[in-house]
Protein backbone atom coordinates (compact mmCIF):
# COMPACT_ATOMS: atom_id res chain seq x y z
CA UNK A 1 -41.36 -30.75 -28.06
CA UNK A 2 -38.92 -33.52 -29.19
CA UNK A 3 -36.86 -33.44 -26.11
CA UNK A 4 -33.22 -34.28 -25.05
CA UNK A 5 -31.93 -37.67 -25.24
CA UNK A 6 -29.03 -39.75 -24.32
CA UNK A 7 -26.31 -39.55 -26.94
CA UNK A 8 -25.64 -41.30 -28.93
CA UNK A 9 -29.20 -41.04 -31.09
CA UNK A 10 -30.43 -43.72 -33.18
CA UNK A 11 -31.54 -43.42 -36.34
CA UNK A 12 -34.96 -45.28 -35.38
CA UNK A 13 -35.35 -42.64 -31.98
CA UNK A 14 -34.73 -39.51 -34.70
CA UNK A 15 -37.44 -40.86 -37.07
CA UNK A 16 -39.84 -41.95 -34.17
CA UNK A 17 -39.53 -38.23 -32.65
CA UNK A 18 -39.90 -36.06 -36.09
CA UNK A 19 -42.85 -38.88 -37.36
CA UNK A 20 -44.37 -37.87 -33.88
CA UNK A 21 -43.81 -34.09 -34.17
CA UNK A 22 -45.07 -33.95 -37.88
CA UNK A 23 -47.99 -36.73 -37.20
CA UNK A 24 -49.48 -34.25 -34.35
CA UNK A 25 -48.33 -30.57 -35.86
CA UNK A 26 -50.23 -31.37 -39.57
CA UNK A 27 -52.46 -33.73 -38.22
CA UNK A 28 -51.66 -37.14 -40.29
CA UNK A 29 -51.71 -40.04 -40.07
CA UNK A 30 -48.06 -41.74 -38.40
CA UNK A 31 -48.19 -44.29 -40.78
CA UNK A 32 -48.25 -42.14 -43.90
CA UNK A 33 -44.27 -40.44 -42.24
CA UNK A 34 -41.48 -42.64 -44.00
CA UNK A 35 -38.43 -41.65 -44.52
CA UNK A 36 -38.97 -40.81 -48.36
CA UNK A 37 -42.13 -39.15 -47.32
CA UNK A 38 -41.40 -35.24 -48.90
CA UNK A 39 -42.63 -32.47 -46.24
CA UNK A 40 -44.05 -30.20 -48.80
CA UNK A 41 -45.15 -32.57 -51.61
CA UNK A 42 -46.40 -35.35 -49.56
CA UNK A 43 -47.40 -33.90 -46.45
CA UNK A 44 -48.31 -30.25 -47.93
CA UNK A 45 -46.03 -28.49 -45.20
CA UNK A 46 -45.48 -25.19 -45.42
CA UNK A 47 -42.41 -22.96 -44.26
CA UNK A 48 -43.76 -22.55 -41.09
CA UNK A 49 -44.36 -26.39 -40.34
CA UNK A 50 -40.68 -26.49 -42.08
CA UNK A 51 -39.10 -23.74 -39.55
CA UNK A 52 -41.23 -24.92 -36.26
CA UNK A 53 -39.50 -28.93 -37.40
CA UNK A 54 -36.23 -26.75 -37.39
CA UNK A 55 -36.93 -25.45 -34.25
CA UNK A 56 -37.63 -28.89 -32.22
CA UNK A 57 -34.63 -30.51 -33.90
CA UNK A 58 -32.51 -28.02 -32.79
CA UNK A 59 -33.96 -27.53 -29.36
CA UNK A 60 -33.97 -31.72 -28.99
CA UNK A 61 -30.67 -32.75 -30.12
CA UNK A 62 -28.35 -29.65 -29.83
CA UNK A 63 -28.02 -29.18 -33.58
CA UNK A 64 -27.77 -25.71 -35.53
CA UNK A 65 -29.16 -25.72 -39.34
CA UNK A 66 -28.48 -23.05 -40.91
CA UNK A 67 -31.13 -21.85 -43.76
CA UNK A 68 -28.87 -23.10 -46.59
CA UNK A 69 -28.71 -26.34 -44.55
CA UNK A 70 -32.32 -26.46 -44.21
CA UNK A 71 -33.20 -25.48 -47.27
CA UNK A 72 -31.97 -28.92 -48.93
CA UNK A 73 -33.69 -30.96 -46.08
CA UNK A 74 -36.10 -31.93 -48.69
CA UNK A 75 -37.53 -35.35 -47.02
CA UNK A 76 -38.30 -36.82 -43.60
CA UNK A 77 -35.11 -39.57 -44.07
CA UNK A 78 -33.01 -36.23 -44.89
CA UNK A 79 -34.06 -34.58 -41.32
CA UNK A 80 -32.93 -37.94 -39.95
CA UNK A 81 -29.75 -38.16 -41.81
CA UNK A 82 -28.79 -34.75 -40.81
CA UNK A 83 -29.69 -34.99 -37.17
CA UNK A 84 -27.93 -38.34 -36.83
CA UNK A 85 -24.81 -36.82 -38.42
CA UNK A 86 -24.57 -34.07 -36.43
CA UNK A 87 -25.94 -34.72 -33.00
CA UNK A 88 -23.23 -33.83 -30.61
CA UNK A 89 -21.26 -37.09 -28.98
């Protein structure tokens, strides 16, 4: 799980949580995660990886996505982005 955290987030806390989440859920290596790493072409994640990332980023930072919202969440730097913009201050 990603966890809570002190708000404000950083950009470099987001991307060190969902590199750790996707490094141990499709077993990769961290250093292949950047943030123009794409889940499905470069990591070959499937919805369900997709949904359970969903999930954790939700439970961790207080967000909602909805599936339109997630839908365009097409790259590791776009998860960031979108937690980072709308994390609750």
């Amino acid at each position: 799980m990603i966890g809570r955290f002190s708000l404000p987030v950083t950009r470099d806390e987001v991307m060190t949580k969902v590199r750790e989440h996707l490094a141990a859920e499709l077993e990769v290596d961290p250093a292949r995660i950047e943030e123009s790493t794409r889940f499905r072409d470069d990591l070959e994640a499937d919805s369900l990886d997709l949904y359970e990332l969903v999930m954790e980023l939700e439970d961790g930072y207080g967000i909602r996505l909805s599936e339109e919202q997630a839908a365009r969440i097409e790259t590791v730097g776009d998860a960031v982005d979108f937690v980072v913009e709308h994390a609750p201050v």
